[in-house]
Every structure is written in C-alpha cells, then in structure tokens.
N, C-alpha and C. Protein backbone atom coordinates (compact mmCIF):
# COMPACT_ATOMS: atom_id res chain seq x y z
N UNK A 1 -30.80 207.56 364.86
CA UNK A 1 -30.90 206.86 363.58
C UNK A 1 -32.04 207.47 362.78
N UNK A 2 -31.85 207.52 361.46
CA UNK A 2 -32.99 208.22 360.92
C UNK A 2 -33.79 206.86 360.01
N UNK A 3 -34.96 206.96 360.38
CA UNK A 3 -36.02 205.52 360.41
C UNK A 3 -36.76 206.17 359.04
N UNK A 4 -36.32 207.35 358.15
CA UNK A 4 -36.74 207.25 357.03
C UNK A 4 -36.76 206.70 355.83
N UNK A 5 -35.32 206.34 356.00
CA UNK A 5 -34.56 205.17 355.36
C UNK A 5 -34.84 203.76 355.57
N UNK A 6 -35.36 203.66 356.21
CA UNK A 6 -35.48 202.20 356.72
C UNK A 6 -37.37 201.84 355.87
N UNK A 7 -37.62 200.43 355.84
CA UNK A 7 -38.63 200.40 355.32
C UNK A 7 -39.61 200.03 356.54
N UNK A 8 -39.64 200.22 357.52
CA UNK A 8 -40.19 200.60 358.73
C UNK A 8 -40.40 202.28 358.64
N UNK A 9 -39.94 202.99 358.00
CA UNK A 9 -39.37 204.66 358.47
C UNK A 9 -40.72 204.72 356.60
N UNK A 10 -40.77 204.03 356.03
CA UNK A 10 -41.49 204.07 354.87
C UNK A 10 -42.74 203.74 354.72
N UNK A 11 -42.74 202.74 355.73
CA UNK A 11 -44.19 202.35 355.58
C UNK A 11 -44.91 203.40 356.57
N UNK A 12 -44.35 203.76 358.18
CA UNK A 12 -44.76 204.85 358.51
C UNK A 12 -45.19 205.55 357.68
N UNK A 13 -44.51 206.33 357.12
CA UNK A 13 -44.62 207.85 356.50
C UNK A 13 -45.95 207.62 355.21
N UNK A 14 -45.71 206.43 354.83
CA UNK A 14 -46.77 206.48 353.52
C UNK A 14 -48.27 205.64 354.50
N UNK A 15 -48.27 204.81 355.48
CA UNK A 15 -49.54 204.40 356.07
C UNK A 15 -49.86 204.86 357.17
N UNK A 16 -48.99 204.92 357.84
CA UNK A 16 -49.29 205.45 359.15
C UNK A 16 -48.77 204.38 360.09
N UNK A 17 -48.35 204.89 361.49
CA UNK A 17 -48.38 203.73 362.33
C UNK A 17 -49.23 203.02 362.78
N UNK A 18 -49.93 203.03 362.84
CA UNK A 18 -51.14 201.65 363.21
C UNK A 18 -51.20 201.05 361.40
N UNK A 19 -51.16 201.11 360.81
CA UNK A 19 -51.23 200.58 359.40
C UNK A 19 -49.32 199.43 359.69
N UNK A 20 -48.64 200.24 359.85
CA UNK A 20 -47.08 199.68 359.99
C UNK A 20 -47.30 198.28 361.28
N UNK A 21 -47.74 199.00 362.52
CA UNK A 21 -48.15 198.02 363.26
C UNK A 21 -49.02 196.18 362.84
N UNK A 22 -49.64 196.62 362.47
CA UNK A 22 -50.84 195.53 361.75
C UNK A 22 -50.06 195.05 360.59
N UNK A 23 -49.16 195.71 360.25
CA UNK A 23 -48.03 194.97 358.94
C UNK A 23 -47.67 193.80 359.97
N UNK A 24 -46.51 194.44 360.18
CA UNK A 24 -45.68 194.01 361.03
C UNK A 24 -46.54 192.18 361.57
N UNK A 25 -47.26 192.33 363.06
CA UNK A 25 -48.08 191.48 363.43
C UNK A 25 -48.51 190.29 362.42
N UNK A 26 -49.21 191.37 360.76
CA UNK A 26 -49.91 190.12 359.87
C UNK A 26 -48.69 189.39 359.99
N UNK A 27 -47.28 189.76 359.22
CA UNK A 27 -46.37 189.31 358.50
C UNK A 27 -45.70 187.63 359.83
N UNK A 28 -46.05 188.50 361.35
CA UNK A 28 -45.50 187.33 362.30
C UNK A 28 -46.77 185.98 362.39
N UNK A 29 -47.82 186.75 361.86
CA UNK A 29 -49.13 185.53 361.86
C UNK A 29 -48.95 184.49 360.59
N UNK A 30 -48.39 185.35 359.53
CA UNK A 30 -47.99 184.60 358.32
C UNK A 30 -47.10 183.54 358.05
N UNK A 31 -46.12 184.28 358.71
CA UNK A 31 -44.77 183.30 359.12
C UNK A 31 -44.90 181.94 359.58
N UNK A 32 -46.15 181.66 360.98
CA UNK A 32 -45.93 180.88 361.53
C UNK A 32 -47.25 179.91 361.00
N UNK A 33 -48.54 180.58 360.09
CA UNK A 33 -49.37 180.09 359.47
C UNK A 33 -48.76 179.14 358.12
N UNK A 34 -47.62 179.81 357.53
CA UNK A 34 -46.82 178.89 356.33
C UNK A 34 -45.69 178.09 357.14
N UNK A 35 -45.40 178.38 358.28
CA UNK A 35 -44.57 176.72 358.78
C UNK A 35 -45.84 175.72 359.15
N UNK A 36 -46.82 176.29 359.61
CA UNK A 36 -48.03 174.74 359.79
C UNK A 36 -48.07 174.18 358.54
N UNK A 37 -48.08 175.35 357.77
CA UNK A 37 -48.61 174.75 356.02
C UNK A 37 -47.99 173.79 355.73
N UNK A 38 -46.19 174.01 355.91
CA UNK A 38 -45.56 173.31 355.28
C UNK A 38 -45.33 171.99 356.13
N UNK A 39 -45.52 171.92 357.48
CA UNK A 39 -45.61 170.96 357.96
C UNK A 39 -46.66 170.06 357.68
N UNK A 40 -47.44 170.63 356.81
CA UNK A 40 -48.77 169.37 356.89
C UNK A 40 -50.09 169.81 357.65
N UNK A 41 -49.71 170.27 358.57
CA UNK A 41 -51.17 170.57 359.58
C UNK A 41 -51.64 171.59 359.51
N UNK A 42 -51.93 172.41 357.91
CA UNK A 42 -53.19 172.87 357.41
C UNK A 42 -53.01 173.24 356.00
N UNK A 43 -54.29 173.70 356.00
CA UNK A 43 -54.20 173.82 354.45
C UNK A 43 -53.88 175.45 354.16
N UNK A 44 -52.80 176.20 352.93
CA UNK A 44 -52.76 177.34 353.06
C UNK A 44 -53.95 178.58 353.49
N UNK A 45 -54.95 178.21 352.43
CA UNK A 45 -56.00 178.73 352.58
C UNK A 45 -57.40 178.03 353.07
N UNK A 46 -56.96 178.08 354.24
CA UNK A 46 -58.07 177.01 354.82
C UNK A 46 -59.01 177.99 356.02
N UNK A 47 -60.00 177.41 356.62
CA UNK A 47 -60.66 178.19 357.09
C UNK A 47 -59.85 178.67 358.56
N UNK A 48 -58.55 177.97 358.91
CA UNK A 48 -57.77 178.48 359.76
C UNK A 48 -57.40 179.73 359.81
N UNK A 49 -56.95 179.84 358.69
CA UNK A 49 -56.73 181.51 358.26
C UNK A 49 -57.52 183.29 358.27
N UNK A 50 -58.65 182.21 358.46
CA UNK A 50 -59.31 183.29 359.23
C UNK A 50 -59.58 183.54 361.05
N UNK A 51 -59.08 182.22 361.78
CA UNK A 51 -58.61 182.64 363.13
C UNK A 51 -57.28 183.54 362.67
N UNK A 52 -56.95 183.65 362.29
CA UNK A 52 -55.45 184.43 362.47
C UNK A 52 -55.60 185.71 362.54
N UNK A 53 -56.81 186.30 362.08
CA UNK A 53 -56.68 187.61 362.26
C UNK A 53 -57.07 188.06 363.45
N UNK A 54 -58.15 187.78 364.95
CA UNK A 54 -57.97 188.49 365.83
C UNK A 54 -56.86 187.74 366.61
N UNK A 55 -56.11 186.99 366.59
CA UNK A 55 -54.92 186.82 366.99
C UNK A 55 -53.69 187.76 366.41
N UNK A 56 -54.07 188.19 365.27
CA UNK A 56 -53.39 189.66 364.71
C UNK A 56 -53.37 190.32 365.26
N UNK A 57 -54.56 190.76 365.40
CA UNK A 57 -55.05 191.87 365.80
C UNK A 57 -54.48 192.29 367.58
N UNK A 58 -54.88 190.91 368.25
CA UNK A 58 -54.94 190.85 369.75
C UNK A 58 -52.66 190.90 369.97
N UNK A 59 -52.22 190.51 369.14
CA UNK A 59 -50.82 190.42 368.98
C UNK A 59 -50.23 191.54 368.86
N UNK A 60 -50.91 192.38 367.67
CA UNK A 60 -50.12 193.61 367.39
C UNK A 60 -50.37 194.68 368.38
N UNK A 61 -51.58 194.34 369.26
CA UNK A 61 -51.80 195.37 370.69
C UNK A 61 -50.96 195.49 371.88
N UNK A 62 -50.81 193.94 371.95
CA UNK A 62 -49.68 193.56 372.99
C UNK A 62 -48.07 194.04 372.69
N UNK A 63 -47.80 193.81 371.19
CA UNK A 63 -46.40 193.74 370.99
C UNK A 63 -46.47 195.12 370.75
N UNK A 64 -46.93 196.27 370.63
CA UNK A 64 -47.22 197.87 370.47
C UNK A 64 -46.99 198.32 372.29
N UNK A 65 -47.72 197.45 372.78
CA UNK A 65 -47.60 197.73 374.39
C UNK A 65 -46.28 197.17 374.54
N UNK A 66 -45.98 196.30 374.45
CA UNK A 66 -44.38 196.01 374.89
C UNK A 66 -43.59 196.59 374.63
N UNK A 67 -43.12 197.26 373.43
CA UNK A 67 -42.19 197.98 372.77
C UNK A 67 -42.23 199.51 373.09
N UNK A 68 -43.65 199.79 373.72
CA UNK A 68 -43.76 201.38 374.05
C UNK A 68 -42.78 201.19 375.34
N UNK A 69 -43.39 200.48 376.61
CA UNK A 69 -43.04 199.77 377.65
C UNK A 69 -41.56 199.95 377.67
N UNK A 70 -40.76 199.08 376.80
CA UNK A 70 -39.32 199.16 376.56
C UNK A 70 -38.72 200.26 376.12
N UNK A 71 -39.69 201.20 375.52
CA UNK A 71 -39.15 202.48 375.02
C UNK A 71 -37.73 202.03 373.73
N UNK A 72 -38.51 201.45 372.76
CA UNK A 72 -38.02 201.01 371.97
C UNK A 72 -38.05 202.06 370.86
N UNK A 73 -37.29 201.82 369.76
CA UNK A 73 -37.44 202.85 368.31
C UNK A 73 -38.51 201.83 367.40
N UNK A 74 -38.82 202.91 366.63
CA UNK A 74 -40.04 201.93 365.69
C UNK A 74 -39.62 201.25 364.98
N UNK A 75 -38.04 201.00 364.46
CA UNK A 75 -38.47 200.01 363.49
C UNK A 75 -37.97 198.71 364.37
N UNK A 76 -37.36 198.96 365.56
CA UNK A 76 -37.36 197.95 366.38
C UNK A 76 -38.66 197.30 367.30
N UNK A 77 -39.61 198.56 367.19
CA UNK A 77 -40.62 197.75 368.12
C UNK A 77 -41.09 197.03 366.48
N UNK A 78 -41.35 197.26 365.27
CA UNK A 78 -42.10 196.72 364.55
C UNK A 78 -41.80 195.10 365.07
N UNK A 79 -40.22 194.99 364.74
CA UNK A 79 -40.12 193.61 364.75
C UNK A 79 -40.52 192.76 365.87
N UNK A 80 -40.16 193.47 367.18
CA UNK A 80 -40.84 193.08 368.34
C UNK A 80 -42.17 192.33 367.91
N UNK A 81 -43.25 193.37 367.94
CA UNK A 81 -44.19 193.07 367.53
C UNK A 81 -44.49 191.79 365.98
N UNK A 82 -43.92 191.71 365.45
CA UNK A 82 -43.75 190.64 364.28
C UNK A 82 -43.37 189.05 364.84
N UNK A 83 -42.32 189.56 365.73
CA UNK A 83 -41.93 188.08 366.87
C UNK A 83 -43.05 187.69 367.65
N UNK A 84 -43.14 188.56 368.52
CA UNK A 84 -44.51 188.64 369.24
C UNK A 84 -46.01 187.65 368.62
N UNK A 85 -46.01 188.70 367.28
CA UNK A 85 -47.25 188.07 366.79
C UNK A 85 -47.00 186.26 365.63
N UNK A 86 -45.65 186.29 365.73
CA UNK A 86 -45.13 184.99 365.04
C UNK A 86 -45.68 183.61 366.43
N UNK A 87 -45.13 184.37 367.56
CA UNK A 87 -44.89 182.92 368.82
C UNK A 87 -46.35 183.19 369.13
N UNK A 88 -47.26 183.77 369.08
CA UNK A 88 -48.77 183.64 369.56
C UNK A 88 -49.05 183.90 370.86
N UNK A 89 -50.36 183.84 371.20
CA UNK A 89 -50.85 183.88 372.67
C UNK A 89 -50.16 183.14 373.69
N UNK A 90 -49.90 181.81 373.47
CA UNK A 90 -49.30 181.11 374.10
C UNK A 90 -48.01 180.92 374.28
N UNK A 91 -47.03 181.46 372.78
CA UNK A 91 -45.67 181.71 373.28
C UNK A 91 -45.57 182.74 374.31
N UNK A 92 -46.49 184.05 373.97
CA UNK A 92 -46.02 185.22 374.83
C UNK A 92 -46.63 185.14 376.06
N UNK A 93 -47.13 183.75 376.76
CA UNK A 93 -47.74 183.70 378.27
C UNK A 93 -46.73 182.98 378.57
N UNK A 94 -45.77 182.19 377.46
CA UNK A 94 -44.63 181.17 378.14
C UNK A 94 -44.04 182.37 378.60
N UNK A 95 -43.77 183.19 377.48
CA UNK A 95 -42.32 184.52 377.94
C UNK A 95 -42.67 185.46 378.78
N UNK A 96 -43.83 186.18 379.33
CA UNK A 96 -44.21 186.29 380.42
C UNK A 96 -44.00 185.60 382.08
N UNK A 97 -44.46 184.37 381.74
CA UNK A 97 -44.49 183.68 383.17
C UNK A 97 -42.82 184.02 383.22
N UNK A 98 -41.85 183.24 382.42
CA UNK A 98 -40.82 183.24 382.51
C UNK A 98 -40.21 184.28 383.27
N UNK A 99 -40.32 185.85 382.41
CA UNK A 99 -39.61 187.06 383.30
C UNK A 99 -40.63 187.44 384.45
N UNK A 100 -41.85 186.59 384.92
CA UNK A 100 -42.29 187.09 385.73
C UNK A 100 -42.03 186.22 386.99
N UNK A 101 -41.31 184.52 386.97
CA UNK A 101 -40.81 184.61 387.76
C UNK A 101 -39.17 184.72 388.08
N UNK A 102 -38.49 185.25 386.86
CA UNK A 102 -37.18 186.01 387.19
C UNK A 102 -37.49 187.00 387.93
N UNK A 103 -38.20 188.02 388.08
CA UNK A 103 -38.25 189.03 388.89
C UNK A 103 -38.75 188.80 390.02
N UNK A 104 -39.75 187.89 390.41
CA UNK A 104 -40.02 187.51 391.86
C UNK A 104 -38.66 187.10 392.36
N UNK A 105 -37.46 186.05 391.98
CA UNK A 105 -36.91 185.45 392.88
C UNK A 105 -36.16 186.93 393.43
C-alpha cells in the first residue's frame, strides 16, 4: 500500500514520525478528555488537561512499542497507538492482563 496518500503517509513525510506518533496519541488523549467533558466530569480546559500530556506521552511509547511488536504498517500502528492512548493506562493493563492470561492457559 502506498502510505503517501494516506494522511498518516502525510503527516510522516511533512513531520516526521515521532511528530505523527505524538499526533496520533494527543488526538486518543483528546477523544477521551471531550467524552469526560461532555459527561460533566470536567471542565474542557481545566487543570486536568494538563495531566494528559505525560499520559500522552507515556501512551504514544507503549502504542509505538506495540505496533512495532505486531509489525504493523504506519498508518495502522498510528491508530493503534490513538486507541491505545484513547483507553489509558488502565485500559491497556485491562488488555494486557487479558492476553496475558489467554496465553498462560
């Protein structure tokens, strides 16, 4: 597939991948920062919003490691990583434990 076309294949080429990466991640921190919003339990721009970034940060490392791991294409690991950094620390220790004890049994 040619990922030049794609706006994954664009943001590469004009930022770089670690710039595409840290997209990606903000955009899954964003996502899940405007469903609290809209639920009520915070304010858009509240001082919450500034935890979100080393949870960015710590997200887009992990979901970069996962997707290498899987030997994924980039504009598929982006999203990885966007999911990843949407469900948080704590979704991705649920989804961990999970395939970690599928593979023990």
């Amino acid at each position: 597939m040619n990922e030049g076309f794609s706006l994954v294949g664009f943001l590469d080429s004009w930022l770089g991948g670690a710039a595409t990466t840290l997209i990606g991640a903000a955009m899954g921190r964003l996502m899940y920062h405007s469903l609290e919003t809209k639920k009520g339990k915070r304010r858009f721009f509240g001082k919450e919003l500034i935890w979100e970034i080393p949870i960015c940060i710590g997200m887009a490392l992990i979901g970069d490691s996962v997707a290498v791991y899987l030997e994924l294409s980039r504009p598929v690991s982006v999203g990885v990583i966007a999911a990843l950094a949407y469900l948080g620390p704590r979704g991705a220790e649920v989804i961990l434990m999970n395939w970690l004890s599928r593979k023990a049994k």
